[in-house]
Protein backbone atom coordinates (compact mmCIF):
# COMPACT_ATOMS: atom_id res chain seq x y z
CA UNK A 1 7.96 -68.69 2.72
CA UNK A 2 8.24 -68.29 6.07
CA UNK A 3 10.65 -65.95 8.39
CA UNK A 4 12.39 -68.39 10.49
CA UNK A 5 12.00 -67.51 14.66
CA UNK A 6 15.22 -66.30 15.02
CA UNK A 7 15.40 -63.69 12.23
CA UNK A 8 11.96 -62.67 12.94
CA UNK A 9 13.44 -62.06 16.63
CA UNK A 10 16.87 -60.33 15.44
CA UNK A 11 14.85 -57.74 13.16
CA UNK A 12 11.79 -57.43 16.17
CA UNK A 13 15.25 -56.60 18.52
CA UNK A 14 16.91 -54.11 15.87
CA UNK A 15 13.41 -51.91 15.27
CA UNK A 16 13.20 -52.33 19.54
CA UNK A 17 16.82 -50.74 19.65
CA UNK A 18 16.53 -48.19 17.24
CA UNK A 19 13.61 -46.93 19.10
CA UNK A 20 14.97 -46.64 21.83
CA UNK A 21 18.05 -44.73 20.37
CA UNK A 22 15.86 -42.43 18.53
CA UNK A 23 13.18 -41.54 21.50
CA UNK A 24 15.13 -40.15 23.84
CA UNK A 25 16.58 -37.64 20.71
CA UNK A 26 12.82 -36.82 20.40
CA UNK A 27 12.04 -36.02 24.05
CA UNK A 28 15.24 -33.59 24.95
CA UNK A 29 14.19 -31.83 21.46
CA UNK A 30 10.42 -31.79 22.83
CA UNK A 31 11.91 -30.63 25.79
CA UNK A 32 13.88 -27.60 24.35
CA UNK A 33 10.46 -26.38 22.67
CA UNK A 34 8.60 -26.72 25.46
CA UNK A 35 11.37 -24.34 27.53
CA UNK A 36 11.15 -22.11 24.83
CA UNK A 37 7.83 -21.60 24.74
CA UNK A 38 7.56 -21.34 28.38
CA UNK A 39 10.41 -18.98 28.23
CA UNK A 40 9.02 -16.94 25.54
CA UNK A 41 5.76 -16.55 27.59
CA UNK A 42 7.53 -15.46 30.54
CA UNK A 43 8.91 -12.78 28.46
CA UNK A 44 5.72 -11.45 27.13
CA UNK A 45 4.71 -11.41 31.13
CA UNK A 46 7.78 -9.43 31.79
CA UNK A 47 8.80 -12.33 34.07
CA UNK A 48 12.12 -11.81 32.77
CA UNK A 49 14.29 -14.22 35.49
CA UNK A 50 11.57 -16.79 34.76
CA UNK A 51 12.13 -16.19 31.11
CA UNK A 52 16.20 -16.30 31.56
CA UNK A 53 15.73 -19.57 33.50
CA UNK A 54 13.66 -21.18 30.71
CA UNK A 55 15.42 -20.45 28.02
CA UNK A 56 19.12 -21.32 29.01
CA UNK A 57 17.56 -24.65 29.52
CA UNK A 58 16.17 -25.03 25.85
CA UNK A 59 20.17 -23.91 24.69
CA UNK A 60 21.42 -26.38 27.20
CA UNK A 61 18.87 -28.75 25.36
CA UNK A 62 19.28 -28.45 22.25
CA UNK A 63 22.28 -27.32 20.75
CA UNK A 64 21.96 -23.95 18.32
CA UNK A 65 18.77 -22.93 19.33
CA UNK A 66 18.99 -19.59 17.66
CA UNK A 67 15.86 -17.97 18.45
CA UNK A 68 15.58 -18.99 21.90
CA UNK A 69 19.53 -17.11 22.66
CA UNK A 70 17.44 -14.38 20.76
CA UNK A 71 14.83 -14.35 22.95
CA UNK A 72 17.25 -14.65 26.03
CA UNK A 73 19.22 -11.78 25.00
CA UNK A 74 16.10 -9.99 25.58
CA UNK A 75 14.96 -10.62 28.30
CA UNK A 76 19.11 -9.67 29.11
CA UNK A 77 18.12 -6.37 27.56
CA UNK A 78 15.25 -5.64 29.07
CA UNK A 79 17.27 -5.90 32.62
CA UNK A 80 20.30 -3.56 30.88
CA UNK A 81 22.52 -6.47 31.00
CA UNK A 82 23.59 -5.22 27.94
CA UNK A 83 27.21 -7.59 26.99
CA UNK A 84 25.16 -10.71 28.04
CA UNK A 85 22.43 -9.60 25.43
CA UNK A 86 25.19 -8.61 23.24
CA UNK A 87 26.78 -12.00 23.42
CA UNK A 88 22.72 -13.89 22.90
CA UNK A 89 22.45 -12.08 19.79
CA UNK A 90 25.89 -13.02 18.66
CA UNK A 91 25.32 -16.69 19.42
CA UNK A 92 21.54 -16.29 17.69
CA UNK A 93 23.84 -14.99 14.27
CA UNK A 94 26.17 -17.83 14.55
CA UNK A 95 23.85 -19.99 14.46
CA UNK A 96 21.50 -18.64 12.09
CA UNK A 97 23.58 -16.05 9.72
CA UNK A 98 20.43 -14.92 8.04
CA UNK A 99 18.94 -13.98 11.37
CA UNK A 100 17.37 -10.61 10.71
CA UNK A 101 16.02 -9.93 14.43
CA UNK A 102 19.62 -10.59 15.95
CA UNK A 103 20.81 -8.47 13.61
CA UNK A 104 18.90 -5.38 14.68
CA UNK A 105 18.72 -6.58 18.22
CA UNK A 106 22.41 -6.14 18.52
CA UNK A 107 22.43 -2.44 16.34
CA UNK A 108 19.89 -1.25 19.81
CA UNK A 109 22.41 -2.85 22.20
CA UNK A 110 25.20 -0.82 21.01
CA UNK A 111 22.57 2.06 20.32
CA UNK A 112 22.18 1.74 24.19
CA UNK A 113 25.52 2.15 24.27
CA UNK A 114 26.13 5.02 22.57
CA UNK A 115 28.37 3.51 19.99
CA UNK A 116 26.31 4.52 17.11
CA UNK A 117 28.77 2.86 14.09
CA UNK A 118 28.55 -0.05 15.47
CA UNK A 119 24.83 0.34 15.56
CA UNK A 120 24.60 1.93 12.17
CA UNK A 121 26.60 -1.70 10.75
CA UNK A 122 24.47 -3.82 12.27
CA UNK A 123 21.30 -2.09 11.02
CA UNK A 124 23.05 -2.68 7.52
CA UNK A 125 23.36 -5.86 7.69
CA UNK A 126 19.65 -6.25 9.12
CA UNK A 127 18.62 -4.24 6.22
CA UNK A 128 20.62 -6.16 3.89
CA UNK A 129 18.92 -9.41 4.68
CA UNK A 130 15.77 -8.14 4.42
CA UNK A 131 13.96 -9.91 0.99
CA UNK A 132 10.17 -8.30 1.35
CA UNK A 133 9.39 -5.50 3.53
CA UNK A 134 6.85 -6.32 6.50
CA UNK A 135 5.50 -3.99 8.66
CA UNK A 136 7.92 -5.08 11.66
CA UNK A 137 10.25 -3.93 9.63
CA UNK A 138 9.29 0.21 9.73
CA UNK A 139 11.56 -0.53 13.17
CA UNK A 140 14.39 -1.18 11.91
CA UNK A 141 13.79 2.16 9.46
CA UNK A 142 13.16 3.51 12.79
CA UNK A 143 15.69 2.46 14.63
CA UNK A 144 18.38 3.81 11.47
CA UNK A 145 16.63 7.22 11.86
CA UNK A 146 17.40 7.38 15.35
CA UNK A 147 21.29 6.44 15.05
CA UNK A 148 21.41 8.75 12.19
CA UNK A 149 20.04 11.43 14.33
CA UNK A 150 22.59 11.03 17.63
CA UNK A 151 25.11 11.09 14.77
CA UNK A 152 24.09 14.28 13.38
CA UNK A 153 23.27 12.97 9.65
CA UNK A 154 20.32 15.09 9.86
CA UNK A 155 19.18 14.44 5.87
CA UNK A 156 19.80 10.45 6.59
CA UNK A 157 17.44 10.25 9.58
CA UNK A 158 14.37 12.11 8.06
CA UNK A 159 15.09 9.51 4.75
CA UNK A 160 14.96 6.76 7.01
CA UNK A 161 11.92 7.92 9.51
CA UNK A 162 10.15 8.77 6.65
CA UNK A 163 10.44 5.22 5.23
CA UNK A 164 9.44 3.64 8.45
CA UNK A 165 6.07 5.72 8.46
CA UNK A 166 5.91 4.59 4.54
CA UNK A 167 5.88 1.37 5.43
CA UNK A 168 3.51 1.53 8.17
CA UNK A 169 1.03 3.76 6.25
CA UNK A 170 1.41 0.88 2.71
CA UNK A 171 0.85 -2.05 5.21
CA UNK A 172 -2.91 -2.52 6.01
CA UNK A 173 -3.33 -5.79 6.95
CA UNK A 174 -2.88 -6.47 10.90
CA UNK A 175 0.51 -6.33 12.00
CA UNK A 176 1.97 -9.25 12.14
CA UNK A 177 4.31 -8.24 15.67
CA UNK A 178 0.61 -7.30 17.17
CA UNK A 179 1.44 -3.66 17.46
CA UNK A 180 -1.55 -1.61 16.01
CA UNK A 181 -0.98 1.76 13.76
CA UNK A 182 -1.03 4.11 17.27
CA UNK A 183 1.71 2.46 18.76
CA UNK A 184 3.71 1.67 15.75
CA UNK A 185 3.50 6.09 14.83
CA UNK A 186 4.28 6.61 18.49
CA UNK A 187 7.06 4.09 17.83
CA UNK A 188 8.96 6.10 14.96
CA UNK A 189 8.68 9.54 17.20
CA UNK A 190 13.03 8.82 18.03
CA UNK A 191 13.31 6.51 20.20
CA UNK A 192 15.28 3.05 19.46
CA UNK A 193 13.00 -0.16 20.02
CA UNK A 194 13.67 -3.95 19.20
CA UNK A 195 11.83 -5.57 16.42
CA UNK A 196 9.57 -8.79 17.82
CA UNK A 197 10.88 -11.48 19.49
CA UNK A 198 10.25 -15.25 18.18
CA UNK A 199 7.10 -15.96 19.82
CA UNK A 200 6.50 -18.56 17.01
């Protein structure tokens, strides 16, 4: 039996329509990834204004973007614009409460800082989220050694550095953060880093 013409046009109009509706969605999410990625290049180039610029257009895209406000606080970091990187890796948590990176991205901020218990909770909480061990993880170990240290928990930081070589030294396979076993040990010699970014 067949579709008579003006069905046939109502349902060819309704598919039209709902294309329409649904391809601009597509694009300013396309969009967002492709500031991201630009902005997450930028950052591995040290362009860090470029990177800034990129990446508050992929949030302003696409609403919740946690690892692109992770990456941003970063590149805020790396210029010691340390309460705007503070308040990236807050928003990167809100939106993503099992955000592991953010977590210990915010612990170095207040590292920076000085304001060690603060650090020390945040590197908890990292820690606590943590389901298998990788070896981008012997910097968060790292990182917990350090704080322990400035606060004079002498027994605590040794435990800690000690498990951040242990994990380097039990991981063989190519590290997955593209650091290679010299500059991970040189890593773990006191000095607060941040784990990788998202360069995904």
């Amino acid at each position: 039996m067949k579709k008579k013409p003006l069905e046939r046009c109502a349902k060819t109009a309704l598919f039209l329509l709902s294309f329409v509706l649904i391809s601009p969605q597509m694009s300013i999410a396309d969009d967002a990834v492709r500031y991201f990625d630009k902005g997450t290049n930028f950052l591995r180039e040290g362009k860090l204004h470029e990177a800034i610029a990129a990446l508050t257009k992929a949030v302003a895209l696409r609403s919740g973007y946690a690892i692109a406000y992770n990456n941003r606080g970063l590149a805020y970091y790396k210029q010691s614009k340390y309460v705007k990187a503070a308040g990236d890796f807050r928003k990167a948590i809100q939106f993503n409460p099992n955000n592991e990176l953010a977590y210990n991205n915010i612990a170095v901020v207040f590292c920076k800082q000085g304001d060690y218990d603060k650090a020390l909770l945040y590197l908890d909480k990292t820690i606590a989220l943590i389901k298998e061990i990788k070896p981008s993880h012997a910097d968060v170990f790292n990182n917990r050694g350090f704080i322990y240290m400035k606060k004079g928990m002498h027994k605590e930081s040794a435990d800690a550095y000690n498990y951040a070589r242990h994990i380097i030294q039990s991981k063989t396979t190519y590290y997955s953060d593209n650091y290679d076993q010299i500059t991970l040990d040189q890593r773990i010699e006191g000095h607060p880093v941040t784990v990788k970014f998202y360069g995904e």
